[in-house]
ModelCIF file with pLDDT and N, C-alpha, C, O atoms, coordinates in Angstrom:
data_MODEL
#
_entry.id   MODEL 
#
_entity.id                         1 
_entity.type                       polymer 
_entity.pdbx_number_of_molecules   1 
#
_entity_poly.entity_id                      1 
_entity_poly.type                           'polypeptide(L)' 
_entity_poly.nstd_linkage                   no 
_entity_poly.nstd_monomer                   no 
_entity_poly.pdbx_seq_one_letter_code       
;(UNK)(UNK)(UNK)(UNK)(UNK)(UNK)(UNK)(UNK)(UNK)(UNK)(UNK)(UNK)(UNK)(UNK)(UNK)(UNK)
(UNK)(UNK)(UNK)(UNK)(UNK)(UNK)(UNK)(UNK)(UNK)(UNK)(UNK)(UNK)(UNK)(UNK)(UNK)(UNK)
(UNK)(UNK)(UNK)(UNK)(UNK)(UNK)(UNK)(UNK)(UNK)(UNK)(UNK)(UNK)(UNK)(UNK)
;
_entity_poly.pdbx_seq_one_letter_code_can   XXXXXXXXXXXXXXXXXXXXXXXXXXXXXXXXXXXXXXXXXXXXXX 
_entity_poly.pdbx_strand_id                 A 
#
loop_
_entity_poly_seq.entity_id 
_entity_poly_seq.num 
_entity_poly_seq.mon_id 
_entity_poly_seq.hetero 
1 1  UNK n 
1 2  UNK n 
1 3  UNK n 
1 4  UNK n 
1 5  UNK n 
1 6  UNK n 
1 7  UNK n 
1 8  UNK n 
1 9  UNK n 
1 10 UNK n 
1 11 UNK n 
1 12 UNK n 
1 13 UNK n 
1 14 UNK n 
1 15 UNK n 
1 16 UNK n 
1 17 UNK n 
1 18 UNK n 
1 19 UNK n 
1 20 UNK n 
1 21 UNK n 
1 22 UNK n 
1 23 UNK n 
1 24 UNK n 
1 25 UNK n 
1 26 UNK n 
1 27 UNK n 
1 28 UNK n 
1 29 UNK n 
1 30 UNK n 
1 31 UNK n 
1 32 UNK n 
1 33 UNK n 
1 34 UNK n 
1 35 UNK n 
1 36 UNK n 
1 37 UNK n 
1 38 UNK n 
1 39 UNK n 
1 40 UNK n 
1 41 UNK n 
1 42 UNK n 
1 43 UNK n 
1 44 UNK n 
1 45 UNK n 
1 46 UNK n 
#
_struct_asym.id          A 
_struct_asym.entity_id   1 
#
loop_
_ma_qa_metric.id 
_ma_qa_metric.mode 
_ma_qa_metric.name 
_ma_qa_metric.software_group_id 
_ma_qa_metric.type 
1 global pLDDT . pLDDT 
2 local  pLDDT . pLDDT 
#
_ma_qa_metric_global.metric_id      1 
_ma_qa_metric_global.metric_value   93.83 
_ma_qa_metric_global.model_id       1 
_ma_qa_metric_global.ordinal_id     1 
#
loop_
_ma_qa_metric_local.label_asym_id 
_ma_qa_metric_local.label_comp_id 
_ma_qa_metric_local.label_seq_id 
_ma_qa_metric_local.metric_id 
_ma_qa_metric_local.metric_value 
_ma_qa_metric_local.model_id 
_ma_qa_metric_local.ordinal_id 
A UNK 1  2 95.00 1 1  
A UNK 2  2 96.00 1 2  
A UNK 3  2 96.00 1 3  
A UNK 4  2 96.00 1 4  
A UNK 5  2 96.00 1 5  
A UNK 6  2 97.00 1 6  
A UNK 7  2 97.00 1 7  
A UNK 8  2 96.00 1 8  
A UNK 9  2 93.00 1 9  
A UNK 10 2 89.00 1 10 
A UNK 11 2 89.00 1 11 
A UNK 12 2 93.00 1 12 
A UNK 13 2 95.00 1 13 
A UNK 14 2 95.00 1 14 
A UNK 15 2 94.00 1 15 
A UNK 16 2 96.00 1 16 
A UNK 17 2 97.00 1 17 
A UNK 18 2 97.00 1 18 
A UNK 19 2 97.00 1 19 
A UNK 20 2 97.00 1 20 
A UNK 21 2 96.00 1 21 
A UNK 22 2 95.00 1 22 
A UNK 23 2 94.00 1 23 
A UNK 24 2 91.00 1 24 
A UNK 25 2 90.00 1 25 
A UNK 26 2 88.00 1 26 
A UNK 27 2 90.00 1 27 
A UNK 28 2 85.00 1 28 
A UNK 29 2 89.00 1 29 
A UNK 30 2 90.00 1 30 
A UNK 31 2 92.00 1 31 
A UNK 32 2 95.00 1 32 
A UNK 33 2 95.00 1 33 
A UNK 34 2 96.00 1 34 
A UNK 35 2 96.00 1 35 
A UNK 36 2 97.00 1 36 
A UNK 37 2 97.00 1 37 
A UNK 38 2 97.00 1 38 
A UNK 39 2 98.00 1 39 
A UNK 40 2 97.00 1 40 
A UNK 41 2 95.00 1 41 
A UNK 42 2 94.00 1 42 
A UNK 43 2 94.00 1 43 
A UNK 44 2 92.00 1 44 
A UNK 45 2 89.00 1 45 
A UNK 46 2 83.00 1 46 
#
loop_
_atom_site.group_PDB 
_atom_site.id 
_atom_site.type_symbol 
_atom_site.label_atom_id 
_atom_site.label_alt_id 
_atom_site.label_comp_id 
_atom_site.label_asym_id 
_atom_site.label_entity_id 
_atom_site.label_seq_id 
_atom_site.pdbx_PDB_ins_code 
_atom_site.Cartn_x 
_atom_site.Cartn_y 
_atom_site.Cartn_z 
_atom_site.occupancy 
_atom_site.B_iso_or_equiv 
_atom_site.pdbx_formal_charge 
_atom_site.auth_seq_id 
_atom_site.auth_comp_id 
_atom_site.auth_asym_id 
_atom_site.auth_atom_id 
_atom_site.pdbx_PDB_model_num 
ATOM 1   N N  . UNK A 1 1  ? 0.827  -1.218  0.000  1.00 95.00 ? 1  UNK A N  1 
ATOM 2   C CA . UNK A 1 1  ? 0.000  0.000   0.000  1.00 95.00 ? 1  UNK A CA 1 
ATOM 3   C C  . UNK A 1 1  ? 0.862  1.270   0.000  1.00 95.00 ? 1  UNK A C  1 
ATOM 4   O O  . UNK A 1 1  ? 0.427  2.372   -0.333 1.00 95.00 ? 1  UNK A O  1 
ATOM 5   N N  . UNK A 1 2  ? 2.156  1.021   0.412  1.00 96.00 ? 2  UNK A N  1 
ATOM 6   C CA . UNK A 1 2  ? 3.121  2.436   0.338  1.00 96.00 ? 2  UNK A CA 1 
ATOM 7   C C  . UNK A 1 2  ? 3.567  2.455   -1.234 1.00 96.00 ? 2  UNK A C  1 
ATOM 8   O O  . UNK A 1 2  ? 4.606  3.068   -1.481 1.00 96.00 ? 2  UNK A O  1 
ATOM 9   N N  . UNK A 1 3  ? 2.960  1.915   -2.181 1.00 96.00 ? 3  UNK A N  1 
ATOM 10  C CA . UNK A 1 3  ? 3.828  2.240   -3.537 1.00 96.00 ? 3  UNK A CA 1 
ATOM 11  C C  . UNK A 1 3  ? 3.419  3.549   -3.699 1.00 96.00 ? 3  UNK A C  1 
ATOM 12  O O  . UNK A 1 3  ? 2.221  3.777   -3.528 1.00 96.00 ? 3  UNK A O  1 
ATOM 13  N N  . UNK A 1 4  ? 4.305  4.640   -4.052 1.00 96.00 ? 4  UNK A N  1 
ATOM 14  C CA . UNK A 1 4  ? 4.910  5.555   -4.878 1.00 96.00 ? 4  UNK A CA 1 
ATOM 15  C C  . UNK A 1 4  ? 4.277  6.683   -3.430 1.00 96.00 ? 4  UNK A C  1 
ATOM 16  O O  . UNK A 1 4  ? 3.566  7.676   -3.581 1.00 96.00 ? 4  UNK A O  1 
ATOM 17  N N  . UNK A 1 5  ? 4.710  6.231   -2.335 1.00 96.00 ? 5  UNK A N  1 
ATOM 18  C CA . UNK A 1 5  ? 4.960  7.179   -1.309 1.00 96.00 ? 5  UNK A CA 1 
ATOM 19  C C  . UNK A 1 5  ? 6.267  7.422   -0.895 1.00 96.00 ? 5  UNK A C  1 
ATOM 20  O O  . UNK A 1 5  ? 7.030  6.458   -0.820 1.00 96.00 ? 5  UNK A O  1 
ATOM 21  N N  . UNK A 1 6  ? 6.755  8.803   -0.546 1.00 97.00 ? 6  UNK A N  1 
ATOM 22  C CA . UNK A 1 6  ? 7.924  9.450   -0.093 1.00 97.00 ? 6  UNK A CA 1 
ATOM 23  C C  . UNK A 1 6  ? 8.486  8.517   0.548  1.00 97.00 ? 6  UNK A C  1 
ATOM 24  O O  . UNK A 1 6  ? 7.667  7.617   0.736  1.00 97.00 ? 6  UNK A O  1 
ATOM 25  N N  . UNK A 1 7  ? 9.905  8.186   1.161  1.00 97.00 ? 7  UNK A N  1 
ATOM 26  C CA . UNK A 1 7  ? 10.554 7.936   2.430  1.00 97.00 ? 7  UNK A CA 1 
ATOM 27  C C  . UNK A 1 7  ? 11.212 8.892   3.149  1.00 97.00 ? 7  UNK A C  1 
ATOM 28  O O  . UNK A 1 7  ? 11.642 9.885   2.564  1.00 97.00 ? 7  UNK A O  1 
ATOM 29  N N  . UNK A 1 8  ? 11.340 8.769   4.176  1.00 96.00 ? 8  UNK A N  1 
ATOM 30  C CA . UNK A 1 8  ? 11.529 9.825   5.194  1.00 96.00 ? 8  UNK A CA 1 
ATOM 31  C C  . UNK A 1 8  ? 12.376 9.310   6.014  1.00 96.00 ? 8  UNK A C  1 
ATOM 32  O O  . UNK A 1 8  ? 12.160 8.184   6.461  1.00 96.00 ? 8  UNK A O  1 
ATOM 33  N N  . UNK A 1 9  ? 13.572 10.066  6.398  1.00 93.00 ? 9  UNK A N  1 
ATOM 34  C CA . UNK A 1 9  ? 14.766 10.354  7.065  1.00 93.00 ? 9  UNK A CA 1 
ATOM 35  C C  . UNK A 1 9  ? 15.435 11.277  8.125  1.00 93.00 ? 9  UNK A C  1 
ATOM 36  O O  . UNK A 1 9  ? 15.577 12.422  7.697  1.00 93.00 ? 9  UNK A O  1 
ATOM 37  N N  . UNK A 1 10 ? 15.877 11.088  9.375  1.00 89.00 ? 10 UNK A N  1 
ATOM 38  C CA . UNK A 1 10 ? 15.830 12.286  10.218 1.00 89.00 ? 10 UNK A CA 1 
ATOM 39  C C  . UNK A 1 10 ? 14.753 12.817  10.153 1.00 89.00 ? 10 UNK A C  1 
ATOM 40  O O  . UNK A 1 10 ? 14.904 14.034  10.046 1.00 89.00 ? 10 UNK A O  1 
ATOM 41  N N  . UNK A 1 11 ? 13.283 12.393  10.166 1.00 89.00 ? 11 UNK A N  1 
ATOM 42  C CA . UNK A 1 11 ? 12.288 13.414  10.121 1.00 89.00 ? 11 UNK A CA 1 
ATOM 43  C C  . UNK A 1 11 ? 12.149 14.172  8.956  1.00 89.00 ? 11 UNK A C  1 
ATOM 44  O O  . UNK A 1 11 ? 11.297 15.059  8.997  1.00 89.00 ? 11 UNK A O  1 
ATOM 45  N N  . UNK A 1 12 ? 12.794 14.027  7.920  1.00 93.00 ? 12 UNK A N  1 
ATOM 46  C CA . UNK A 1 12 ? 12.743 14.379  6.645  1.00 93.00 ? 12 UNK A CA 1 
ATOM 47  C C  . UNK A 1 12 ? 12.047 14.060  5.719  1.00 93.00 ? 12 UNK A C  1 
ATOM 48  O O  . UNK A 1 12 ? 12.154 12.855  5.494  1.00 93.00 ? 12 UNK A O  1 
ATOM 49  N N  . UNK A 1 13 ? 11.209 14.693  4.901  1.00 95.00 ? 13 UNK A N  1 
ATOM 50  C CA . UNK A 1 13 ? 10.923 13.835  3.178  1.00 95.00 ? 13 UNK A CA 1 
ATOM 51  C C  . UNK A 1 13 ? 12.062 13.933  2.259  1.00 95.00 ? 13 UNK A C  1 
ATOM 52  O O  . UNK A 1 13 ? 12.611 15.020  2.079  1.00 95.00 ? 13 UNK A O  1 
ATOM 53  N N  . UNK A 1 14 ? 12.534 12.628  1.537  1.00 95.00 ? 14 UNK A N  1 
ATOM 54  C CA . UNK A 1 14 ? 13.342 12.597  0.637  1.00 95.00 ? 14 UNK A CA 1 
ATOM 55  C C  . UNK A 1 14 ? 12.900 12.420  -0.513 1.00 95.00 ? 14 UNK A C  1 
ATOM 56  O O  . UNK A 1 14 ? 11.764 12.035  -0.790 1.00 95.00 ? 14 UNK A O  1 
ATOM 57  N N  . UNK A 1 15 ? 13.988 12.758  -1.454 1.00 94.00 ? 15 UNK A N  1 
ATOM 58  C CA . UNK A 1 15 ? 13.773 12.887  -3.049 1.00 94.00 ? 15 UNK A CA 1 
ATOM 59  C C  . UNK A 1 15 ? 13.770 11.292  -3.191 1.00 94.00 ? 15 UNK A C  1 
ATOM 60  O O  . UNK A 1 15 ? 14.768 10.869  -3.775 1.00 94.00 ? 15 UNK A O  1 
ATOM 61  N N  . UNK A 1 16 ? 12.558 10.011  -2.646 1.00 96.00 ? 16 UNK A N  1 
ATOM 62  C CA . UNK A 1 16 ? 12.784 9.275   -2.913 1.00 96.00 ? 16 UNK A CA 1 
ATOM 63  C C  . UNK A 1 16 ? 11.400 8.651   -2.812 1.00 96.00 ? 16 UNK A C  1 
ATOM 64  O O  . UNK A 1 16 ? 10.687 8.989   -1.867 1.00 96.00 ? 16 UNK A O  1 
ATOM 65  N N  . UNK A 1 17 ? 10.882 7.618   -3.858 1.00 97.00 ? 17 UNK A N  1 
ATOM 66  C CA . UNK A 1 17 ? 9.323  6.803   -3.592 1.00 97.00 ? 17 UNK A CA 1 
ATOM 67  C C  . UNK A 1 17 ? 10.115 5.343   -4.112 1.00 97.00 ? 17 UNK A C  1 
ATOM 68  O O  . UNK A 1 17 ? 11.054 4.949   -4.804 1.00 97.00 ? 17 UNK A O  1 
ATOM 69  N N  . UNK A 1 18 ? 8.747  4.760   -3.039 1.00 97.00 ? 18 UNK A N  1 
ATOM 70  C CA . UNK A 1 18 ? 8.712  2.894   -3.638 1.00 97.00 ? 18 UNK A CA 1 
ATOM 71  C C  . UNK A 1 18 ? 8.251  3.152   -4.971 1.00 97.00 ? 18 UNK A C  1 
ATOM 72  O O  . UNK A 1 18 ? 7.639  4.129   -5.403 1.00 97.00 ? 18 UNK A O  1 
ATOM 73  N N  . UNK A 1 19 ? 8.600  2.236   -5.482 1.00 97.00 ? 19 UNK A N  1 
ATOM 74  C CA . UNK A 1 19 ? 7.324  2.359   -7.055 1.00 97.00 ? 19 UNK A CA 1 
ATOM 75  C C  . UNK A 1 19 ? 7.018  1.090   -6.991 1.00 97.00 ? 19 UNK A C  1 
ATOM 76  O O  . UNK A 1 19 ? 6.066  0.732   -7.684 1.00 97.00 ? 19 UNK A O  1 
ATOM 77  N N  . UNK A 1 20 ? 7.635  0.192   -6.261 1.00 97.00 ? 20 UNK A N  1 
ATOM 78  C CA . UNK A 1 20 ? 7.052  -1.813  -6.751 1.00 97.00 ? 20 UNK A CA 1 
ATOM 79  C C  . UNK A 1 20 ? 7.310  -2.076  -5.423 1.00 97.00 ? 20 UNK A C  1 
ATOM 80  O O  . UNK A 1 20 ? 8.107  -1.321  -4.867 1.00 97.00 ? 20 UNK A O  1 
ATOM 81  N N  . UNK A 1 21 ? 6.706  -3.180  -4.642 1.00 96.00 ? 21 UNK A N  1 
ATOM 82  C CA . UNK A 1 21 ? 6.777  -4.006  -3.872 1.00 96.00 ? 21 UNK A CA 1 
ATOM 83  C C  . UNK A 1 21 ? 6.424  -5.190  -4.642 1.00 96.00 ? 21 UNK A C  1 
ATOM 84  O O  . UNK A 1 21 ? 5.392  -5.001  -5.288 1.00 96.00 ? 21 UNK A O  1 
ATOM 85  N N  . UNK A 1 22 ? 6.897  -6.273  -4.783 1.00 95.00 ? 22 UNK A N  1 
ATOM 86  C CA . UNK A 1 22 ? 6.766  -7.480  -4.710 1.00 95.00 ? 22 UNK A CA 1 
ATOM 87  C C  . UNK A 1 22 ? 6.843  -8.697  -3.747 1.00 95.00 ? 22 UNK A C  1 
ATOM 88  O O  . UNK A 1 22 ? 7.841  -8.955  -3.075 1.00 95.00 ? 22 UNK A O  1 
ATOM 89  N N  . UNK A 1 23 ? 5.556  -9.504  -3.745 1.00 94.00 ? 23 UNK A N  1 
ATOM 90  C CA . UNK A 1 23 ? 6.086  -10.409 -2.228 1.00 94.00 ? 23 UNK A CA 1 
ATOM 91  C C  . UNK A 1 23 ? 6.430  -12.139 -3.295 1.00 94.00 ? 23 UNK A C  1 
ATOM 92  O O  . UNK A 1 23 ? 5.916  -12.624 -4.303 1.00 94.00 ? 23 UNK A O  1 
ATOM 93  N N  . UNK A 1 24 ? 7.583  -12.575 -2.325 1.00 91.00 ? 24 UNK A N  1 
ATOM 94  C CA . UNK A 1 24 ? 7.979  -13.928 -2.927 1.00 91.00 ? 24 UNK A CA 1 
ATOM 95  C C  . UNK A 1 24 ? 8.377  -15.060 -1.763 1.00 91.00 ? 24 UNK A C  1 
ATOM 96  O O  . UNK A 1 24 ? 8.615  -14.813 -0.581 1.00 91.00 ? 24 UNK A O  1 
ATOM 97  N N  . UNK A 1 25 ? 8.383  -16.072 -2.267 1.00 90.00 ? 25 UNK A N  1 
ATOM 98  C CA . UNK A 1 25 ? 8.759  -17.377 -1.084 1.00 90.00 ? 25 UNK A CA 1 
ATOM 99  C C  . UNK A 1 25 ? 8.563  -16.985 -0.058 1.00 90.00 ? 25 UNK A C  1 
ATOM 100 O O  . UNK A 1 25 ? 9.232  -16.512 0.861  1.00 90.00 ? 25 UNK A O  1 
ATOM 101 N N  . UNK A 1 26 ? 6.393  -17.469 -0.479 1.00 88.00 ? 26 UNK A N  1 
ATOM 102 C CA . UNK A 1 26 ? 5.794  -17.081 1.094  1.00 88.00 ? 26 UNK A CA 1 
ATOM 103 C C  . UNK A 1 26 ? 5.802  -18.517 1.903  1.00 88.00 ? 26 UNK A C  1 
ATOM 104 O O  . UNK A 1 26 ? 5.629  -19.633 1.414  1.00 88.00 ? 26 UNK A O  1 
ATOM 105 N N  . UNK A 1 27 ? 5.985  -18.266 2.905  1.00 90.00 ? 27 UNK A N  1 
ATOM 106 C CA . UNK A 1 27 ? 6.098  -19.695 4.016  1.00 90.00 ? 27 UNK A CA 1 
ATOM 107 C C  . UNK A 1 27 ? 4.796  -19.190 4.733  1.00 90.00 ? 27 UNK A C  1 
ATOM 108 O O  . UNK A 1 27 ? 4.724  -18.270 5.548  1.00 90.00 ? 27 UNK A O  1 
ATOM 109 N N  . UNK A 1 28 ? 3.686  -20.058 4.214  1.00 85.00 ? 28 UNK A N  1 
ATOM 110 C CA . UNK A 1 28 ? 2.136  -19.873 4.792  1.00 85.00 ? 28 UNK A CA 1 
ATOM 111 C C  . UNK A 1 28 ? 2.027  -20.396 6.221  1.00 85.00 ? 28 UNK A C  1 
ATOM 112 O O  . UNK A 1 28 ? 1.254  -19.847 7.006  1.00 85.00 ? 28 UNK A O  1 
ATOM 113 N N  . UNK A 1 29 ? 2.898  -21.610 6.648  1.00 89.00 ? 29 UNK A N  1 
ATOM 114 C CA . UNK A 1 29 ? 2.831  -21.820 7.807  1.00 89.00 ? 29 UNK A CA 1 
ATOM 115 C C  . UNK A 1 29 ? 3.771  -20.861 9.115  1.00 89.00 ? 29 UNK A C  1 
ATOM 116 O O  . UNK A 1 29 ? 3.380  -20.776 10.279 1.00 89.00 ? 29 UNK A O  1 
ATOM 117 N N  . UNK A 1 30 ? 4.678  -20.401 8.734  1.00 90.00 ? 30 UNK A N  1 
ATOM 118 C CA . UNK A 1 30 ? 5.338  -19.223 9.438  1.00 90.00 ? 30 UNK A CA 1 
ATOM 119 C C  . UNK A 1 30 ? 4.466  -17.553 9.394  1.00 90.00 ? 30 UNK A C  1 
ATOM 120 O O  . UNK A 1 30 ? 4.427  -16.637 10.216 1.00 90.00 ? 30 UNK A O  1 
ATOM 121 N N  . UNK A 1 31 ? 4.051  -17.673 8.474  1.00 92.00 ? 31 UNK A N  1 
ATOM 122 C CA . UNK A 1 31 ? 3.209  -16.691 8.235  1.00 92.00 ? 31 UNK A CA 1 
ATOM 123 C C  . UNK A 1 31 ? 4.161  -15.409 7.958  1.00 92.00 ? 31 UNK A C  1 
ATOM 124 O O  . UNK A 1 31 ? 4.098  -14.324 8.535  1.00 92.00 ? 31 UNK A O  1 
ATOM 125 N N  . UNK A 1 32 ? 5.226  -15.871 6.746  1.00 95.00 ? 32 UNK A N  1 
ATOM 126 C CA . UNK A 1 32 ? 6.329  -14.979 6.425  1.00 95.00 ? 32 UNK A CA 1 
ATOM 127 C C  . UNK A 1 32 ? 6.440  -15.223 5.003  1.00 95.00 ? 32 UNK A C  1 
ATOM 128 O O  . UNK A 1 32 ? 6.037  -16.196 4.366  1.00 95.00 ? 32 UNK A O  1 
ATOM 129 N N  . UNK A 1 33 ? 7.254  -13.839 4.470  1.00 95.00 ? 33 UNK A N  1 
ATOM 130 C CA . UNK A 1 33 ? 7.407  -13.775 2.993  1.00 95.00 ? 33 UNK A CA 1 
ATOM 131 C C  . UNK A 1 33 ? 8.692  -12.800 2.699  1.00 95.00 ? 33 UNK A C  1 
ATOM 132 O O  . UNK A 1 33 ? 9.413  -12.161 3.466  1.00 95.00 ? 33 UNK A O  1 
ATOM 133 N N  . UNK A 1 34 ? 8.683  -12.912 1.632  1.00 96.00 ? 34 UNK A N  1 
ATOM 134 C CA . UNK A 1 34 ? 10.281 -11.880 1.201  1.00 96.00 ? 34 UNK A CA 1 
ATOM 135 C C  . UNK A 1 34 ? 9.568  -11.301 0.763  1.00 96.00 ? 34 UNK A C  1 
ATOM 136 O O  . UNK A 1 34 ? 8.542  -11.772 0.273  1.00 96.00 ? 34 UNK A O  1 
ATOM 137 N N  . UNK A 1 35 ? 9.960  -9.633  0.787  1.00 96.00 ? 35 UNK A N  1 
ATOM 138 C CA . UNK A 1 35 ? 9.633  -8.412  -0.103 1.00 96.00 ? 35 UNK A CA 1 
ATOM 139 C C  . UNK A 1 35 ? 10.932 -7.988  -0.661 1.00 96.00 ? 35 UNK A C  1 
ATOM 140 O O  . UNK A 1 35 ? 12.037 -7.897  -0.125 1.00 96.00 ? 35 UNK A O  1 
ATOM 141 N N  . UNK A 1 36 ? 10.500 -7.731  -1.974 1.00 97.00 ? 36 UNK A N  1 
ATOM 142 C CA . UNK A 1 36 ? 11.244 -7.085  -2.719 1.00 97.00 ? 36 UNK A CA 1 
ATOM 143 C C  . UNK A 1 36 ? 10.625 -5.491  -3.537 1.00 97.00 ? 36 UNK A C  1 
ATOM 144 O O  . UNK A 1 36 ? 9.981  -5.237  -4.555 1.00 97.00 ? 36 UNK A O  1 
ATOM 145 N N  . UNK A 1 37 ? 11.409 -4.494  -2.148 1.00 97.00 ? 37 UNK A N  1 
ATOM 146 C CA . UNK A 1 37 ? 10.504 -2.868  -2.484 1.00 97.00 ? 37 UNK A CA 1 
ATOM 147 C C  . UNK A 1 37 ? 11.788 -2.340  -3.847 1.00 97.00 ? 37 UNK A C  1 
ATOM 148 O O  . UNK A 1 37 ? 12.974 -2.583  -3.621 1.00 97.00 ? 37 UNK A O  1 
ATOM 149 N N  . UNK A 1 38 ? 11.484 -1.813  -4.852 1.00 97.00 ? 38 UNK A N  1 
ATOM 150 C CA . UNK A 1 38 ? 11.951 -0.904  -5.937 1.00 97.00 ? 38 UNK A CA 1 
ATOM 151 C C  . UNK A 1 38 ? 11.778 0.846   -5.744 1.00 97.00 ? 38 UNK A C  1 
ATOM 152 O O  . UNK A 1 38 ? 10.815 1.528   -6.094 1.00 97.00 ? 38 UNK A O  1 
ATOM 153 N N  . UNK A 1 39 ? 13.261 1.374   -4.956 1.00 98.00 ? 39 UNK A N  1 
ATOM 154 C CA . UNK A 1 39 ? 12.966 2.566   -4.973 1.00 98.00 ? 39 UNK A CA 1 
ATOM 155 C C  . UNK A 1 39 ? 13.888 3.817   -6.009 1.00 98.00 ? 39 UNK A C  1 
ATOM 156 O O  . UNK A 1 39 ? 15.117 3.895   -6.037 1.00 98.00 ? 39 UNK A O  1 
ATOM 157 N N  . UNK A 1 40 ? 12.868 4.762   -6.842 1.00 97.00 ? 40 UNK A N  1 
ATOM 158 C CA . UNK A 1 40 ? 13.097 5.693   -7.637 1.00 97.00 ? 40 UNK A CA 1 
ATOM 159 C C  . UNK A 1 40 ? 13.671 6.801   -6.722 1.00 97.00 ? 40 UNK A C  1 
ATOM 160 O O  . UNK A 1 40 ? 13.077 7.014   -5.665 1.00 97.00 ? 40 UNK A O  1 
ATOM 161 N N  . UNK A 1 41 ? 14.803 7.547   -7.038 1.00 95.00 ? 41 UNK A N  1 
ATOM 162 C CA . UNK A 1 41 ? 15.009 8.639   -5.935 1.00 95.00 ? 41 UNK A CA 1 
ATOM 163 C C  . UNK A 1 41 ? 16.141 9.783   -6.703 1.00 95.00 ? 41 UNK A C  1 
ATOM 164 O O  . UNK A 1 41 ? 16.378 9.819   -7.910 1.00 95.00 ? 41 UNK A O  1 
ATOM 165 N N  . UNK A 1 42 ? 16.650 10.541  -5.808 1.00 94.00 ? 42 UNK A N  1 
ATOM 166 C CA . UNK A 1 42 ? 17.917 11.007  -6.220 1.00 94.00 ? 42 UNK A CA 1 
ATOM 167 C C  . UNK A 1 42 ? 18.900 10.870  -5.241 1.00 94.00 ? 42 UNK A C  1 
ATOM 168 O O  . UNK A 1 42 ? 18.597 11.107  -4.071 1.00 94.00 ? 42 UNK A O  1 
ATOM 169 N N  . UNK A 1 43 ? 20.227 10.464  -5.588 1.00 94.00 ? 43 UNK A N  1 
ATOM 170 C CA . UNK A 1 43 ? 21.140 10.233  -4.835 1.00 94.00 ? 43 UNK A CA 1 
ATOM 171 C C  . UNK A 1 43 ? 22.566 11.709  -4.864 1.00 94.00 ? 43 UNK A C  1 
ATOM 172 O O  . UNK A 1 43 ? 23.026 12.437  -5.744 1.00 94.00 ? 43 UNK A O  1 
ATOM 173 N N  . UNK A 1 44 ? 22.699 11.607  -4.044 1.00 92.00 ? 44 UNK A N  1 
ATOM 174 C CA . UNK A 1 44 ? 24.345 12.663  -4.293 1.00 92.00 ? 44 UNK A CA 1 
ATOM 175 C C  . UNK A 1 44 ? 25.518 11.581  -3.705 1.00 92.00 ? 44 UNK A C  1 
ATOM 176 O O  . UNK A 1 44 ? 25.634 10.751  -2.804 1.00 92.00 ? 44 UNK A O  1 
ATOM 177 N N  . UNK A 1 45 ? 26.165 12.049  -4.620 1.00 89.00 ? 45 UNK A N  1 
ATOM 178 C CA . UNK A 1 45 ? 27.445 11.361  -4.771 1.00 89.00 ? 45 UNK A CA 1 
ATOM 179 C C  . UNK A 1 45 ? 28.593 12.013  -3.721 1.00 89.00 ? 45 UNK A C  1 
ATOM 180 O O  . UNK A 1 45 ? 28.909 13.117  -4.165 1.00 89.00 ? 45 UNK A O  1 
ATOM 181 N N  . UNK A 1 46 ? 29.137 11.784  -2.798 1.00 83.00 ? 46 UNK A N  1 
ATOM 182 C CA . UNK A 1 46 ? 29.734 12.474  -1.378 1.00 83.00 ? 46 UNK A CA 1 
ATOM 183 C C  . UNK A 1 46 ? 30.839 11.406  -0.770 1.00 83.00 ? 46 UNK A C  1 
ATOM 184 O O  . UNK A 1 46 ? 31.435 11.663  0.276  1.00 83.00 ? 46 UNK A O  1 
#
């Protein structure tokens, strides 16, 4: 439900959104799964 919402840092909004979550190798009896989030952003180079 967070695709293509901000992330936030120090209390910050960053120049950054999910755009994909994907869930994979769900273990139904653990009641666990892998996510794989895809984030669009801008980075500085430092």
């Amino acid at each position: 439900t967070q695709i293509g919402t901000s992330l936030v840092n120090n209390g910050k909004i960053l120049d950054a959104k999910i755009i994909s979550a994907e869930l994979s190798n769900p273990d139904v009896e653990a009641g666990r799964t892998d996510l794989r989030l895809t984030i669009d952003g801008s980075t500085v180079f430092s």
